[in-house]
C-alpha atoms as a PDB file:
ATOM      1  CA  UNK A   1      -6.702  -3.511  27.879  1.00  0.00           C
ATOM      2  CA  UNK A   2     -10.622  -4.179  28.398  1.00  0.00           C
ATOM      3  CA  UNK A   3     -12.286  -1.271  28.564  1.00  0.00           C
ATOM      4  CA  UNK A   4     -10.967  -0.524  24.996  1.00  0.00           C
ATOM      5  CA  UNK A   5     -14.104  -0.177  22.395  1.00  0.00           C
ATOM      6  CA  UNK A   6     -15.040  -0.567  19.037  1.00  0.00           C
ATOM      7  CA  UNK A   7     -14.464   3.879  18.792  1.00  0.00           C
ATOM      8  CA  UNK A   8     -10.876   3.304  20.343  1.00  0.00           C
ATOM      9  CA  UNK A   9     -10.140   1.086  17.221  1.00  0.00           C
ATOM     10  CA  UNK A  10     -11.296   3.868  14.423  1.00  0.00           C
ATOM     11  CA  UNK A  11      -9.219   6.397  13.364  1.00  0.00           C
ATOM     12  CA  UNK A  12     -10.791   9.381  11.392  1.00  0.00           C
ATOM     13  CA  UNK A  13      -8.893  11.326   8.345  1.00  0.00           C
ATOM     14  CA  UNK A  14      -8.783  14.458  10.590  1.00  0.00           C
ATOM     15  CA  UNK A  15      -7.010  12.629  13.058  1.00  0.00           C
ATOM     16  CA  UNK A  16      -4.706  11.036  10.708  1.00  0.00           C
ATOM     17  CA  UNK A  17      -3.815  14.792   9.483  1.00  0.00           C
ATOM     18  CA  UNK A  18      -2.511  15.189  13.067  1.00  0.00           C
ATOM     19  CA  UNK A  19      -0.348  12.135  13.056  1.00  0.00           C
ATOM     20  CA  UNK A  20       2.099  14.057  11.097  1.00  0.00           C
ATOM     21  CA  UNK A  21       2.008  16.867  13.954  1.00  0.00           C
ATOM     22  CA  UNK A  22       2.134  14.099  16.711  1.00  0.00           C
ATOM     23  CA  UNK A  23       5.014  12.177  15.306  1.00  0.00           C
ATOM     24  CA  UNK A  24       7.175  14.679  13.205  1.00  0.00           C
ATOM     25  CA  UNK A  25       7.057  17.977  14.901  1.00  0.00           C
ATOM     26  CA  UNK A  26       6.101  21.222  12.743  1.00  0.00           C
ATOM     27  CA  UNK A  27       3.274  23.356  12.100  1.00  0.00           C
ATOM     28  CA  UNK A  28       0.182  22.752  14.000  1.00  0.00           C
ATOM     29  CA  UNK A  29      -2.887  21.869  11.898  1.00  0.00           C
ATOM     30  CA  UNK A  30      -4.872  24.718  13.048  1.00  0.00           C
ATOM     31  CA  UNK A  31      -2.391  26.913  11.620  1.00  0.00           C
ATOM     32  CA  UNK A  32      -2.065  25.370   8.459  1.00  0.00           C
ATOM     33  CA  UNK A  33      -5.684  24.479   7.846  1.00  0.00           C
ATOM     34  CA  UNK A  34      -7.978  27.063   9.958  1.00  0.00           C
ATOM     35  CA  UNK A  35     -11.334  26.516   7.970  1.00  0.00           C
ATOM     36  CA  UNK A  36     -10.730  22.817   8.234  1.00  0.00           C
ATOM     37  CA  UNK A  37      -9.944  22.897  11.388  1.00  0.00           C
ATOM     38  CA  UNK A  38     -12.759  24.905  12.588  1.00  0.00           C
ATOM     39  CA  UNK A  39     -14.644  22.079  10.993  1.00  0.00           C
ATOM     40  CA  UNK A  40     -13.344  19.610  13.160  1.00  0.00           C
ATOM     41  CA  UNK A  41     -12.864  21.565  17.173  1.00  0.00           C
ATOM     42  CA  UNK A  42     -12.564  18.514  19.143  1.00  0.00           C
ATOM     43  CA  UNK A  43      -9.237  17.633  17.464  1.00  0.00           C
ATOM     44  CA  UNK A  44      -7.470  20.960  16.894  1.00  0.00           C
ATOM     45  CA  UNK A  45      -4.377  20.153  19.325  1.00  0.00           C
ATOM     46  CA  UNK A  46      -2.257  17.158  18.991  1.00  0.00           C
ATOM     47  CA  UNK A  47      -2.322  16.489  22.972  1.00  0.00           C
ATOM     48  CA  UNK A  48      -6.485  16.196  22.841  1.00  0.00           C
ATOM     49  CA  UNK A  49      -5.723  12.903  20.161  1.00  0.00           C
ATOM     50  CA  UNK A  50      -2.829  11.485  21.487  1.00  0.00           C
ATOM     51  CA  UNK A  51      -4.589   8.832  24.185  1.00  0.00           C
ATOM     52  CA  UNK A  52      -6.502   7.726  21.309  1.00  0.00           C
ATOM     53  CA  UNK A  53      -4.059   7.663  18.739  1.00  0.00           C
ATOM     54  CA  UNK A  54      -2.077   4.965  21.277  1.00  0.00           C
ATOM     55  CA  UNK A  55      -5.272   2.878  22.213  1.00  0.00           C
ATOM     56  CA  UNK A  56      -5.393   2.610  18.208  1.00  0.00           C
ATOM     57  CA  UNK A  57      -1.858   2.014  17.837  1.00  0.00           C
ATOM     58  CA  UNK A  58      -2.021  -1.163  20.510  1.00  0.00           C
ATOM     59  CA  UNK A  59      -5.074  -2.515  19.160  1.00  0.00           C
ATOM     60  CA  UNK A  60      -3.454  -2.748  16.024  1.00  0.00           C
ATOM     61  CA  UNK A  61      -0.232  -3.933  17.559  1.00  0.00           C
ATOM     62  CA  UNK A  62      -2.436  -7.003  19.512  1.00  0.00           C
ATOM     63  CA  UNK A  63      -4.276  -7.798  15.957  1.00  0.00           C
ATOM     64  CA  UNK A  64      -0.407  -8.206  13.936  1.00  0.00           C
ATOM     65  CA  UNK A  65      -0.404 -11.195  15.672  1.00  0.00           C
ATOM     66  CA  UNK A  66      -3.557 -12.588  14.972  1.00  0.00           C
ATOM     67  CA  UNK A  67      -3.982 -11.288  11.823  1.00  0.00           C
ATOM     68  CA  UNK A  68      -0.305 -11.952  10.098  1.00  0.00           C
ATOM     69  CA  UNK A  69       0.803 -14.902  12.292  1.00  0.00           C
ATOM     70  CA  UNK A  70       4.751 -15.677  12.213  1.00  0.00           C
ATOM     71  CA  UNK A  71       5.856 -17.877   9.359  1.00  0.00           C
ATOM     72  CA  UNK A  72       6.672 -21.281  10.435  1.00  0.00           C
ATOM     73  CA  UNK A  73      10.603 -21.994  11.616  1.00  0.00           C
ATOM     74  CA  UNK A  74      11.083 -24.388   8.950  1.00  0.00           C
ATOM     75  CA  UNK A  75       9.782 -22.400   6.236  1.00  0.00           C
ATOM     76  CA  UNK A  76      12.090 -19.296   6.948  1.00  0.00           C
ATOM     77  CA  UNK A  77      15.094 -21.535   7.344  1.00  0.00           C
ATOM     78  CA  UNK A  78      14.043 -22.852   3.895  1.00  0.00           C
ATOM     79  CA  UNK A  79      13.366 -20.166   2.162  1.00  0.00           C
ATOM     80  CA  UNK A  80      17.122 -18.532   3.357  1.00  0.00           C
ATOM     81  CA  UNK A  81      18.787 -21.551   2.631  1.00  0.00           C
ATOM     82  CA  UNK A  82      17.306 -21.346  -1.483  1.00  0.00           C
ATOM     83  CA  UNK A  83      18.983 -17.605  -0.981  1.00  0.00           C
ATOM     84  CA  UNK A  84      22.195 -18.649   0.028  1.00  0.00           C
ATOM     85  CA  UNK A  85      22.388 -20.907  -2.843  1.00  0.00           C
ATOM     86  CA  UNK A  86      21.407 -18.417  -5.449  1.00  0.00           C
ATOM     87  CA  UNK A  87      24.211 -16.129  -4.030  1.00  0.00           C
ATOM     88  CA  UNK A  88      26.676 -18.431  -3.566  1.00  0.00           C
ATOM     89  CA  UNK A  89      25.859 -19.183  -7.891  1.00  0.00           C
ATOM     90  CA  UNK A  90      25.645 -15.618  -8.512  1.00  0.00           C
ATOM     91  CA  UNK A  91      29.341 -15.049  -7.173  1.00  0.00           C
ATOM     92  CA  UNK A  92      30.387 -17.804  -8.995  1.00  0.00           C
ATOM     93  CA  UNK A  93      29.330 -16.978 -12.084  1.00  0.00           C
ATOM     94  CA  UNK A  94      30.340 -13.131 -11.489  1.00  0.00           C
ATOM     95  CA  UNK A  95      34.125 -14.928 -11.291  1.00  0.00           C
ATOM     96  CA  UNK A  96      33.894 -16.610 -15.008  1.00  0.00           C
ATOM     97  CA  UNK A  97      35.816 -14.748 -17.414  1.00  0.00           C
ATOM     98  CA  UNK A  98      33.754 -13.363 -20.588  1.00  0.00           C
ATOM     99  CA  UNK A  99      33.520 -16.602 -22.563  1.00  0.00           C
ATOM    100  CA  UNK A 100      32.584 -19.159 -19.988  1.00  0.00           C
ATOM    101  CA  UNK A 101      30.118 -16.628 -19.303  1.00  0.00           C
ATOM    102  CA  UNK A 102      28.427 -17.189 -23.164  1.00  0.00           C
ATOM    103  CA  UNK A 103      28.608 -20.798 -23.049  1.00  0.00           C
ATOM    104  CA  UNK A 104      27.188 -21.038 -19.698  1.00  0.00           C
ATOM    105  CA  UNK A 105      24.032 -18.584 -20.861  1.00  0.00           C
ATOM    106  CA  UNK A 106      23.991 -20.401 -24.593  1.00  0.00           C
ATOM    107  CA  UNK A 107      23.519 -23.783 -22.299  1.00  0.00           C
ATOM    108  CA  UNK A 108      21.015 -22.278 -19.747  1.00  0.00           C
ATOM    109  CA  UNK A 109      18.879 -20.810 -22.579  1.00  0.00           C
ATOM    110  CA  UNK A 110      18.939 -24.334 -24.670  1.00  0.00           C
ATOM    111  CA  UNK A 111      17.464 -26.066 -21.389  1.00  0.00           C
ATOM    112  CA  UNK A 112      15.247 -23.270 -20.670  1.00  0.00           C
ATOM    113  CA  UNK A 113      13.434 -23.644 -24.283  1.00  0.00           C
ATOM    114  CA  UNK A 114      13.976 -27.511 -23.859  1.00  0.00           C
ATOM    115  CA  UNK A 115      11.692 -27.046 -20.958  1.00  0.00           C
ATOM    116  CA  UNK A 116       9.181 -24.733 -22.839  1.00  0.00           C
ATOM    117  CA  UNK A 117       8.649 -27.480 -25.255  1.00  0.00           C
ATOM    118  CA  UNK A 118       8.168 -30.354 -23.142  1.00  0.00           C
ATOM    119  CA  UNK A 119       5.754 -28.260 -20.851  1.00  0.00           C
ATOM    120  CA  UNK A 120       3.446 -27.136 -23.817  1.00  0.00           C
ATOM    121  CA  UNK A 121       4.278 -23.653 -23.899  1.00  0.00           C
ATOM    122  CA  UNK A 122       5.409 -23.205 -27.710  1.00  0.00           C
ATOM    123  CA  UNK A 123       4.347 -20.069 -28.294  1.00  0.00           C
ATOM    124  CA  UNK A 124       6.538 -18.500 -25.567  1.00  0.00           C
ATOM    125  CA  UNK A 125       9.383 -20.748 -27.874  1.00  0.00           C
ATOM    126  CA  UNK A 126       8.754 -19.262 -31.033  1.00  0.00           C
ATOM    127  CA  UNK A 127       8.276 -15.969 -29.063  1.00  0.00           C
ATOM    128  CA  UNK A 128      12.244 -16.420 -28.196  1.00  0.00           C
ATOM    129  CA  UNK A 129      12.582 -17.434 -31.791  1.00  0.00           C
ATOM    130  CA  UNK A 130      11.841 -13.773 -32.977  1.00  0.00           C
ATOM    131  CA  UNK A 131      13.138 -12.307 -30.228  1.00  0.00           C
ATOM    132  CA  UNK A 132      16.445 -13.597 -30.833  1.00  0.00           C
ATOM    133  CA  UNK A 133      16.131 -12.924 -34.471  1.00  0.00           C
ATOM    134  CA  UNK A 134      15.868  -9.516 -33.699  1.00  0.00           C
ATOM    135  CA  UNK A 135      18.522  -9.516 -31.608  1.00  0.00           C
ATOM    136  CA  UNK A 136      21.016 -11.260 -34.423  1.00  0.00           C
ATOM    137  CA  UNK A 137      19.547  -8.194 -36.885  1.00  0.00           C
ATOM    138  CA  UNK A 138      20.701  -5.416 -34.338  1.00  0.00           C
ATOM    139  CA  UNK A 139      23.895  -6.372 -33.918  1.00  0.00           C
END
């Protein structure tokens, strides 16, 4: 639409107060707020906002767009494909029995601090040092 303006794009507090009797019904504002209402005449019924309300709502609709384009095919495809696969571990792990379970998170947390050592992160090493000192002490 051209002959929208800079004005059609703004929306003022006031007018997002009447969003709420717009769009979900109930009290009208100048019922529940009279002295703020009174401050603000142009916009005391819902119908006197409503053409602007939309010419705000498509602007922002033509601007999603433009301003948060689509992510690319390949990338979603990706990105639900690394899902599947963590699912598809999760429910097989869910369907060890207890002590499979221990060895398997025994071996994960040996390569996990394997990796914290070879990446030059021993302080997060010694961190699960205490941690798991703690740990033995509680139980």
């Amino acid at each position: 639409d051209t002959s929208l303006t800079a004005d059609d794009a703004i929306i003022t507090a006031p007018q997002l107060d009447l969003l709420g009797v717009l769009f979900c019904g109930g009290a009208s504002h100048v019922q529940q707020y009279p002295r703020l209402s009174a401050a603000y005449p142009k916009w005391q019924q819902p119908h006197q906002l409503a053409s602007k309300v939309l010419k705000w709502l498509r602007t922002r609709l033509a601007l999603n767009d433009v301003l948060y384009p689509p992510l690319p095919v390949e990338f979603e495809h990706a990105v639900r494909r690394a899902q599947d696969n963590v699912d598809g571990l999760r429910r097989l792990i869910d369907e060890f029995d207890t002590p499979v379970k221990k060895v398997l998170e025994q071996a994960i947390q040996a390569k996990f601090k394997e990796w914290l050592v070879v990446s030059g992160n021993m302080r997060q090493v010694l961190d699960l040092v205490q941690l798991e000192k703690a740990r033995q002490h509680a139980v």
